[in-house]
N, C-alpha and C. Protein backbone atom coordinates (compact mmCIF):
# COMPACT_ATOMS: atom_id res chain seq x y z
N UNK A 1 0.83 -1.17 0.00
CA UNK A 1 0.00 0.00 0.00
C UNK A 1 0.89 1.25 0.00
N UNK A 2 0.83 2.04 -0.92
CA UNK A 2 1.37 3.48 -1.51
C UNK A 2 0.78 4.80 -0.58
N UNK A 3 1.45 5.22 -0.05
CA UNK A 3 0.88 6.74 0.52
C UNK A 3 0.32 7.58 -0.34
N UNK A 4 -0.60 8.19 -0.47
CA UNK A 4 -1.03 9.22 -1.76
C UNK A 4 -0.10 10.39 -1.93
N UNK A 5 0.19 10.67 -2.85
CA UNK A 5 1.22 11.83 -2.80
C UNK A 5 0.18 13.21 -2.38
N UNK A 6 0.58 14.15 -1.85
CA UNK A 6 -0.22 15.01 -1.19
C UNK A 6 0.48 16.28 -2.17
N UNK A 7 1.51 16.31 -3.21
CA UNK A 7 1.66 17.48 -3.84
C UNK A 7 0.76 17.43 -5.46
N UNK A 8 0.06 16.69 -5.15
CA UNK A 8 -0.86 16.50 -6.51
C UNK A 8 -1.19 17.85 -6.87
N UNK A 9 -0.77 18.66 -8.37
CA UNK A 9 -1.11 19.25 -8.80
C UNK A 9 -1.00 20.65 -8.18
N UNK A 10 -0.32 20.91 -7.14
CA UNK A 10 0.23 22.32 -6.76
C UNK A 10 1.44 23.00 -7.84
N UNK A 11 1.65 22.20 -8.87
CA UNK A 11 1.80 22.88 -10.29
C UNK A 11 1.30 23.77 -10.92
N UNK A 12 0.06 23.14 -10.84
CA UNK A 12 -0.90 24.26 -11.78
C UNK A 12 -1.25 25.14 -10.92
N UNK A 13 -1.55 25.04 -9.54
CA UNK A 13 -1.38 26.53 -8.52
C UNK A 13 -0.51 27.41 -8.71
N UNK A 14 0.55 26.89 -8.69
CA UNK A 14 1.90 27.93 -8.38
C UNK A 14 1.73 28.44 -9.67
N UNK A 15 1.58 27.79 -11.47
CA UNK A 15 1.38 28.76 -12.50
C UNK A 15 0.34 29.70 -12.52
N UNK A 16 -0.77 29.04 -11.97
CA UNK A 16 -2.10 30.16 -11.80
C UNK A 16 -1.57 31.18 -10.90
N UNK A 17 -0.82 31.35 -9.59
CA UNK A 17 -0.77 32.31 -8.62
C UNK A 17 0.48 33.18 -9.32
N UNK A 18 1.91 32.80 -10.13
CA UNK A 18 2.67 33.26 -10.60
C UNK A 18 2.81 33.37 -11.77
N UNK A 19 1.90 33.30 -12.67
CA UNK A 19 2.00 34.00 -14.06
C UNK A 19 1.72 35.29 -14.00
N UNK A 20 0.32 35.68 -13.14
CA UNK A 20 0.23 36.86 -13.41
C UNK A 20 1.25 38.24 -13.22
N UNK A 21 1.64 37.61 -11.95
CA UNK A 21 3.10 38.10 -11.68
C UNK A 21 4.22 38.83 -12.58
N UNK A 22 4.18 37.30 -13.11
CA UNK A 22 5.66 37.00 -14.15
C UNK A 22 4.96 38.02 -15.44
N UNK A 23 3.57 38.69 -15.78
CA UNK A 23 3.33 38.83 -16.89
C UNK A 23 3.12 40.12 -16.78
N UNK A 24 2.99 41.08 -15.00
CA UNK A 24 3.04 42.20 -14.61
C UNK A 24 4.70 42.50 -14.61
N UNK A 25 5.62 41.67 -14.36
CA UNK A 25 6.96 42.25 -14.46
C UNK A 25 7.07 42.44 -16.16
N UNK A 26 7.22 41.69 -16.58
CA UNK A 26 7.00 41.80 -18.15
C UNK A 26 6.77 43.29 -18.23
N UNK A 27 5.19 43.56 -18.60
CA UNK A 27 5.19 44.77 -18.67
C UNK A 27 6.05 46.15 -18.20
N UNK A 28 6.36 45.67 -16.82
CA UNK A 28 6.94 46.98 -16.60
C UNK A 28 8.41 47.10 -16.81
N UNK A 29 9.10 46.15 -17.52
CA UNK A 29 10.19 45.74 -17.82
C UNK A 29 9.96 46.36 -19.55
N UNK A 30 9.10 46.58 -19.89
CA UNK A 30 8.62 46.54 -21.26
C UNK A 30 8.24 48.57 -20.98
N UNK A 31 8.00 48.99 -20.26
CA UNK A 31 7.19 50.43 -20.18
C UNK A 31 8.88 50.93 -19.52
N UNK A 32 9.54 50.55 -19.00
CA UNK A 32 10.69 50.88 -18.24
C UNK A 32 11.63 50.93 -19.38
N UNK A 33 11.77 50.46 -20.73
CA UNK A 33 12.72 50.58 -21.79
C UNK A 33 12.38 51.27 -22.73
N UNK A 34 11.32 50.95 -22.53
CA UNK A 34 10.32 52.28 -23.98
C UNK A 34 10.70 53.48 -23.57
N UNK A 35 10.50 54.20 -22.18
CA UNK A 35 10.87 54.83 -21.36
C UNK A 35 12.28 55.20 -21.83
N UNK A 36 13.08 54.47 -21.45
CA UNK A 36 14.34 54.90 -21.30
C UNK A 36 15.06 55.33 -23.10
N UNK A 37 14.50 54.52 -23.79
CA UNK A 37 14.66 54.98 -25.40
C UNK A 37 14.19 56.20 -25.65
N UNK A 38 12.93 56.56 -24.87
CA UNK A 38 12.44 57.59 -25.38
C UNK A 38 12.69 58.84 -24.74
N UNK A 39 13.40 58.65 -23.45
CA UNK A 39 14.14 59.65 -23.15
C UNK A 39 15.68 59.85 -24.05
N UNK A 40 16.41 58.78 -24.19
CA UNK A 40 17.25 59.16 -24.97
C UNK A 40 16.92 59.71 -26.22
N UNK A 41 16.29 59.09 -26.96
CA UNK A 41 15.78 59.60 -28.49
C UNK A 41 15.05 61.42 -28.68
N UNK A 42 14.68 62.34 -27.35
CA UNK A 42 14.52 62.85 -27.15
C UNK A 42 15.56 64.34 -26.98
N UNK A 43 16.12 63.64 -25.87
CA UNK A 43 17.21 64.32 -25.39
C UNK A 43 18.41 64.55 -26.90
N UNK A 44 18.09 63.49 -27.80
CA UNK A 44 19.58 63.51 -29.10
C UNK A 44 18.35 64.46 -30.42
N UNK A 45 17.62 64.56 -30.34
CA UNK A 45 16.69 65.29 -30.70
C UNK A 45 16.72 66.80 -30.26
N UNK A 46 16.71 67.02 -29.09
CA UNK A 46 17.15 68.25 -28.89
C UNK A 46 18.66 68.82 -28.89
N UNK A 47 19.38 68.57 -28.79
CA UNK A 47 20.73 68.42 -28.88
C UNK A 47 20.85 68.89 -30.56
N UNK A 48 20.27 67.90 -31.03
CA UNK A 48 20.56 67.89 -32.50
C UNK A 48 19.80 69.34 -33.34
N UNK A 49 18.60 69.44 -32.49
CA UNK A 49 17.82 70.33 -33.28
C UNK A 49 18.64 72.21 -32.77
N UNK A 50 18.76 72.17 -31.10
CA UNK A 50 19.60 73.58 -30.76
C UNK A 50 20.76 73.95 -32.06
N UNK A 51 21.42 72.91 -31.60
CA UNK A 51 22.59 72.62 -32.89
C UNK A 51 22.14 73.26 -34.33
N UNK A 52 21.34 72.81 -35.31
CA UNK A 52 20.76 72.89 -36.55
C UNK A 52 20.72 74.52 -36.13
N UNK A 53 19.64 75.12 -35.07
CA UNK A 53 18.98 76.46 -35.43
C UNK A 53 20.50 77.35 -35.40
N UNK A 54 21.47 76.95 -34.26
CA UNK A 54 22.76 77.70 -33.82
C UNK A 54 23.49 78.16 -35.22
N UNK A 55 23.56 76.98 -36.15
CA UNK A 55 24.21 77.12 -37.61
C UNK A 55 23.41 78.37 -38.35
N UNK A 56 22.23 78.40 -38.18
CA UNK A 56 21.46 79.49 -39.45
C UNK A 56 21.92 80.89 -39.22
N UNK A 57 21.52 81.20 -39.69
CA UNK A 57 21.76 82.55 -39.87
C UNK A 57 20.48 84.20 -39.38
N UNK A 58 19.06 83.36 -39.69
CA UNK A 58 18.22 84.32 -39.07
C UNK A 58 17.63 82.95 -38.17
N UNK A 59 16.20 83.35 -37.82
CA UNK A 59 15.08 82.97 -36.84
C UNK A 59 14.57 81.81 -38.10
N UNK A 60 14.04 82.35 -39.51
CA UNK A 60 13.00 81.49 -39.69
C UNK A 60 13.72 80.34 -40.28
N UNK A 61 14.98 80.18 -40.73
CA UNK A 61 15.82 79.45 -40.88
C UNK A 61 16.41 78.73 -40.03
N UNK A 62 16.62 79.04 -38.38
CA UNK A 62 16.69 78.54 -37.26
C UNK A 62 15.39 77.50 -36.99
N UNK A 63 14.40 78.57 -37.06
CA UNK A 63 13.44 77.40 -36.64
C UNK A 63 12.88 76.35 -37.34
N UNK A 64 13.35 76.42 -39.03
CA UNK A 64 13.23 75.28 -40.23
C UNK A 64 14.14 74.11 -39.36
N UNK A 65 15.40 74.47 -39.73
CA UNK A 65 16.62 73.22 -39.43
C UNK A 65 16.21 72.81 -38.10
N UNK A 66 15.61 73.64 -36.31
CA UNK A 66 15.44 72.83 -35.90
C UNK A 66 14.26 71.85 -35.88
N UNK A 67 13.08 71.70 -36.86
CA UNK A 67 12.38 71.09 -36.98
C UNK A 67 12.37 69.74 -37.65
N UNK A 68 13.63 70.35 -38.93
CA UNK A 68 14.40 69.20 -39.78
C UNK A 68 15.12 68.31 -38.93
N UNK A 69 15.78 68.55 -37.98
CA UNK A 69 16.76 68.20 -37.22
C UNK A 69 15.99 66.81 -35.94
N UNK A 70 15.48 67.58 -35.40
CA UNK A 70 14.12 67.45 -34.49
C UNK A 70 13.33 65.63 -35.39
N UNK A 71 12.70 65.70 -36.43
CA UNK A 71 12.30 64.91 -37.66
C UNK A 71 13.24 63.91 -37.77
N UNK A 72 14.39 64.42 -38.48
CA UNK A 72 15.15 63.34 -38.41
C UNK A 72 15.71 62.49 -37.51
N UNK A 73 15.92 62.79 -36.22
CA UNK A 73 16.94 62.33 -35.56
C UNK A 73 15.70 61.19 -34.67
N UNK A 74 14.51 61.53 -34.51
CA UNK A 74 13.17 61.04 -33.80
C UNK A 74 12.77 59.83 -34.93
N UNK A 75 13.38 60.11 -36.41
CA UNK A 75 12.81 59.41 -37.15
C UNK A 75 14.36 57.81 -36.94
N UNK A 76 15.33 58.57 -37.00
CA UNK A 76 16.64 57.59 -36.62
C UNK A 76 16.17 56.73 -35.87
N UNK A 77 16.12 56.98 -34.86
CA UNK A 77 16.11 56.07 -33.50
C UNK A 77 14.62 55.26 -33.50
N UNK A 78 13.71 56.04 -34.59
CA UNK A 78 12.69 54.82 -34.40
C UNK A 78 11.69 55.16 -33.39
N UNK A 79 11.40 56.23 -32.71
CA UNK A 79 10.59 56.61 -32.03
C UNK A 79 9.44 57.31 -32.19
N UNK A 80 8.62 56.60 -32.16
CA UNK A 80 6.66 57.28 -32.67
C UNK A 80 5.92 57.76 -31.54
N UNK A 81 5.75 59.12 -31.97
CA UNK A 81 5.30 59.97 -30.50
C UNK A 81 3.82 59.91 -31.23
N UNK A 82 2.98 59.92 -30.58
CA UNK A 82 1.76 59.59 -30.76
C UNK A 82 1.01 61.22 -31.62
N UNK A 83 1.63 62.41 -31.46
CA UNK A 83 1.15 63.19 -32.51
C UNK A 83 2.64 64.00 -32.71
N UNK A 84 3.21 64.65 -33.73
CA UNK A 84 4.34 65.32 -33.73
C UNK A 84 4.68 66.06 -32.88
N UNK A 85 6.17 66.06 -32.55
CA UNK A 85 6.46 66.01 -31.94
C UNK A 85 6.78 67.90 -31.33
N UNK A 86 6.66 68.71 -30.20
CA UNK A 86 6.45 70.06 -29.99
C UNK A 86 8.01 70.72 -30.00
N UNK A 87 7.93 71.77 -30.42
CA UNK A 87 9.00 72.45 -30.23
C UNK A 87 8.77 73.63 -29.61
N UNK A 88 9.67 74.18 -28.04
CA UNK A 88 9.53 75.45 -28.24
C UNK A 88 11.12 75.92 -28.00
N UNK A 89 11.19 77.36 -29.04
CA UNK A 89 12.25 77.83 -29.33
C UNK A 89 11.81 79.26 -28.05
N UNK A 90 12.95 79.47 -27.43
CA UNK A 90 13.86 80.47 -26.76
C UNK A 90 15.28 81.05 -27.29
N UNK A 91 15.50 82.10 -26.47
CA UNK A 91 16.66 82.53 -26.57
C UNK A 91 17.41 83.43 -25.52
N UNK A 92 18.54 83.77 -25.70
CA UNK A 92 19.25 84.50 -24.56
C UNK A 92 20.24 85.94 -25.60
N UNK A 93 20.46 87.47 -25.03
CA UNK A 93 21.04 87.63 -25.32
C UNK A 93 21.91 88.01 -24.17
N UNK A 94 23.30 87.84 -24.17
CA UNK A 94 24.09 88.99 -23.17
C UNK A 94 23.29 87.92 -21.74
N UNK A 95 23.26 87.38 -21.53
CA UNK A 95 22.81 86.31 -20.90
C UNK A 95 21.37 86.39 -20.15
N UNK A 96 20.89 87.38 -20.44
CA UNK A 96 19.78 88.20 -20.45
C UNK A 96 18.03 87.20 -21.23
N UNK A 97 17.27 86.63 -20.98
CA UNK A 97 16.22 85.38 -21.52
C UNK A 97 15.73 86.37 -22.70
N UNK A 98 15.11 86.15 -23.84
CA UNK A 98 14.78 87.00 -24.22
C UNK A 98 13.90 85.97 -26.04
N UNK A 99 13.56 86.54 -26.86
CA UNK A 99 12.58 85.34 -27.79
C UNK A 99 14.33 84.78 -28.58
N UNK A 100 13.16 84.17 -29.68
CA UNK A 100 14.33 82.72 -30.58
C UNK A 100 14.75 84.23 -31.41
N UNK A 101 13.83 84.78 -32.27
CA UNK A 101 14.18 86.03 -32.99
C UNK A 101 14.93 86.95 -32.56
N UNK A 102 14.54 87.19 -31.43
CA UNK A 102 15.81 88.29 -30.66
C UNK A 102 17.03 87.72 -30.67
N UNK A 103 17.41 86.57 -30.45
CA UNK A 103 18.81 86.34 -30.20
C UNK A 103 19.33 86.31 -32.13
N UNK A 104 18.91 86.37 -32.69
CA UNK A 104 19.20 86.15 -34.26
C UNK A 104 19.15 87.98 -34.44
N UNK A 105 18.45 88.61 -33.83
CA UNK A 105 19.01 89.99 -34.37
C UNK A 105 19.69 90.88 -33.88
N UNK A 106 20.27 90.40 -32.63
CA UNK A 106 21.07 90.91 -31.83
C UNK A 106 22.73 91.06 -32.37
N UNK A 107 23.07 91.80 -32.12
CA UNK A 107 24.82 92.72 -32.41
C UNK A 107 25.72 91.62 -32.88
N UNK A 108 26.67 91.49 -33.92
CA UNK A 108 28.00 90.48 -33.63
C UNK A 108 28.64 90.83 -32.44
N UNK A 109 29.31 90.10 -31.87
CA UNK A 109 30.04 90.63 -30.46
C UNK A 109 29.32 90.36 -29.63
N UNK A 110 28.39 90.21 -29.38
CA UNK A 110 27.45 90.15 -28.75
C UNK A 110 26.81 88.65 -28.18
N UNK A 111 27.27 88.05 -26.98
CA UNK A 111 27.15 86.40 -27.14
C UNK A 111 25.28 86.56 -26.76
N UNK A 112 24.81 85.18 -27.60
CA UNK A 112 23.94 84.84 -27.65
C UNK A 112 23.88 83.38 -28.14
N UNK A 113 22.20 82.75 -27.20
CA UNK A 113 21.90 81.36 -27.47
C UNK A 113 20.83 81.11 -27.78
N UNK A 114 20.57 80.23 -28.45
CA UNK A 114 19.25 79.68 -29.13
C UNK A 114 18.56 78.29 -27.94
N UNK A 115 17.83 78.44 -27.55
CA UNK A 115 17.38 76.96 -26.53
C UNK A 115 16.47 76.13 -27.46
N UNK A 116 16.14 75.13 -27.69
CA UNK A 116 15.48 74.07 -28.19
C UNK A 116 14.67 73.21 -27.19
N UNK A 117 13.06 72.90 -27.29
CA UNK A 117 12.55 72.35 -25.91
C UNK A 117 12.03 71.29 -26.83
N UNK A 118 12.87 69.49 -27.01
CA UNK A 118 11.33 69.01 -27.70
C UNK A 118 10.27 68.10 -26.95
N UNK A 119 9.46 68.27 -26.94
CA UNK A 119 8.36 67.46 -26.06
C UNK A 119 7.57 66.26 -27.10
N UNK A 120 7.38 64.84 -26.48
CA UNK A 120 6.86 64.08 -27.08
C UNK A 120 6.20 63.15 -26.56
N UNK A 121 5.54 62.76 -26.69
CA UNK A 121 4.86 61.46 -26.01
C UNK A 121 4.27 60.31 -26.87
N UNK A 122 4.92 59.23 -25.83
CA UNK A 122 5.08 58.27 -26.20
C UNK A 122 4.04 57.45 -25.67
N UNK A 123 3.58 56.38 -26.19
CA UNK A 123 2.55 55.74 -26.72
C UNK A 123 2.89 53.98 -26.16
N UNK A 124 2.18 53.57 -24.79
CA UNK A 124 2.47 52.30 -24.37
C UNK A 124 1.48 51.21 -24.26
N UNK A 125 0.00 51.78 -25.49
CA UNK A 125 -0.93 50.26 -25.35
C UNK A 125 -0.58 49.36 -26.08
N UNK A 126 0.37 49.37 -26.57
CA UNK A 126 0.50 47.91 -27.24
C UNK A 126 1.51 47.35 -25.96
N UNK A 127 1.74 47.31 -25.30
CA UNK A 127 2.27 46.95 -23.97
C UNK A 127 1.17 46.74 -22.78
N UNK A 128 -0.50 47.47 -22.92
CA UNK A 128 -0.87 46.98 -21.71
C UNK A 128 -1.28 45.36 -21.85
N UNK A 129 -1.76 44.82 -20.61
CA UNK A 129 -1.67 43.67 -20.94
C UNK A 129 -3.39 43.15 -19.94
N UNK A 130 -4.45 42.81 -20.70
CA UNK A 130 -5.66 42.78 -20.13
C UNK A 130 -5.53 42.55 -18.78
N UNK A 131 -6.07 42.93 -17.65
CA UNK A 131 -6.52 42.51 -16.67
C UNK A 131 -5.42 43.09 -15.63
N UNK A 132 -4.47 43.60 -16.00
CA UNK A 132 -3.26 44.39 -15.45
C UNK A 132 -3.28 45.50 -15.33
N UNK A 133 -4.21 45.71 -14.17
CA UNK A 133 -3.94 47.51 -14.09
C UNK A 133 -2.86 48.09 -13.54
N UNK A 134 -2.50 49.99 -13.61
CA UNK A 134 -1.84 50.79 -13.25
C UNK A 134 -0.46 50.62 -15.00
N UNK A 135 -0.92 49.70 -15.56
CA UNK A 135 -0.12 50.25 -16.89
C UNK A 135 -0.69 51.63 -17.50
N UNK A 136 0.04 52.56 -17.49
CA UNK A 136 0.30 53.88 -18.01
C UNK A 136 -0.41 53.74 -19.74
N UNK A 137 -1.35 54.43 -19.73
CA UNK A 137 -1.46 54.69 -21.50
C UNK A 137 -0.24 55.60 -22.79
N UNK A 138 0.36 56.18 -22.00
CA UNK A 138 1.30 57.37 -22.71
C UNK A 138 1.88 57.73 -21.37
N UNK A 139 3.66 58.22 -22.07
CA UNK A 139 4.29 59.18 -21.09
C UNK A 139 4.62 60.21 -22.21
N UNK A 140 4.48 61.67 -21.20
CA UNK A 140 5.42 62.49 -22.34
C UNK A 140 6.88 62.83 -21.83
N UNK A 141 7.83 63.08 -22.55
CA UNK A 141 8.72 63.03 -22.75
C UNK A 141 9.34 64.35 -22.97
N UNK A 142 10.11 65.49 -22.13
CA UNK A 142 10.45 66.51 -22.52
C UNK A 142 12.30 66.81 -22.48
N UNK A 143 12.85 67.27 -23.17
CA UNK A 143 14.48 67.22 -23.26
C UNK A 143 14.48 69.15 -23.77
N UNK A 144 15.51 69.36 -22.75
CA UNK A 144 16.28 71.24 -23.57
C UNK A 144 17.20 70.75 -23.78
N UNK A 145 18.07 71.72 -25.05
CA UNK A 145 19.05 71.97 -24.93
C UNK A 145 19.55 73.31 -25.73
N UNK A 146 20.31 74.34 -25.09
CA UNK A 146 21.44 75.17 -25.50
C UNK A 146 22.39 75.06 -26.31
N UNK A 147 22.46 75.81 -27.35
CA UNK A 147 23.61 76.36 -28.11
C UNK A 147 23.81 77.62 -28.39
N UNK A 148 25.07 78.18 -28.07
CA UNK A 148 25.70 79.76 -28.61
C UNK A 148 25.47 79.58 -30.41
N UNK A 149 25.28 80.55 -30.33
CA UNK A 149 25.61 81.47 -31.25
C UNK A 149 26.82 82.48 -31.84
N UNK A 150 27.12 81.87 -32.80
CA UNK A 150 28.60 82.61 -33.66
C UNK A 150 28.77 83.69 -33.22
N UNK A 151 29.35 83.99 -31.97
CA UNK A 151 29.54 85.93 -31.48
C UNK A 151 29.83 86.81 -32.15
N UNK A 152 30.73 85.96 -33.56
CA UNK A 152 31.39 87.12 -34.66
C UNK A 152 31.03 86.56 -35.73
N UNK A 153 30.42 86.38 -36.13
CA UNK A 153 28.92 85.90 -37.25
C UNK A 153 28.29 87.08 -37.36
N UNK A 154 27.62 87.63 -38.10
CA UNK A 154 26.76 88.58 -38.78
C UNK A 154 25.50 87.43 -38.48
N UNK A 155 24.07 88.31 -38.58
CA UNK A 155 23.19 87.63 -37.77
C UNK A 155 22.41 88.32 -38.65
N UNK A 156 20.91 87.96 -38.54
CA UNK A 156 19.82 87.81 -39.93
C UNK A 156 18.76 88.41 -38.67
């Protein structure tokens, strides 16, 4: 006579009690990289776009290249912000805050910077996962960045 085994089927418990688990880390392992791409892809986006406007020569040419810039570099890395992506342009002269245009018509000699703000948001339902709440629908995503301006450059 055989003892009955008494772990009959605490298999399929432990998968029923720890999948859901295993399928909530998932996700946030999955919203935690999207995340982190889309802060980088952001941040090289602005970088890239300050850069572009710093090269021009006036405002409306500044604010073309950083949009070109902005486009491309969001389009590189592969990142789909759920509507295009925002720009706002600033500027500084004499270290003084002041618009994107002002710093483009301000004096040679005269240091000045162009700021670049791009904002985006990013888009995480194809990551929620039924029955799993506190997954996030969208994060947005905001990155500055600064560049001078040619001090002895002629300016538009």
């Amino acid at each position: 006579m055989r003892p009955a085994p008494r772990d009959r089927g605490s298999v399929s418990i432990e998968v029923a009690v720890l999948a859901p688990a295993f399928i909530g880390l998932m996700v946030l392992a999955g919203v935690a990289g999207r995340t982190a791409v889309a802060d980088e892809a952001v941040e090289s986006a602005a970088h890239d776009a300050a850069r572009a406007a710093s090269l021009a020569r006036d405002a409306r040419d500044g604010e073309k290249a950083a949009e070109q810039a902005t486009r491309n570099q969001l389009n590189w890395s592969g990142l789909r912000c759920t509507a295009p992506p925002r720009l706002g342009l600033s500027g500084s002269v004499a270290g003084q805050a002041t618009s994107f245009a002002a710093a483009y018509r301000s004096a040679a000699g005269v240091p000045a910077t162009v700021t670049v703000t791009v904002t985006c948001t990013v888009s995480f339902e194809d990551l929620r996962a039924p029955g799993l709440p506190g997954v996030p629908g969208s994060k947005t995503v905001t990155a500055r960045f600064t560049s001078p301006l040619d001090t002895y450059r002629s300016r538009g």
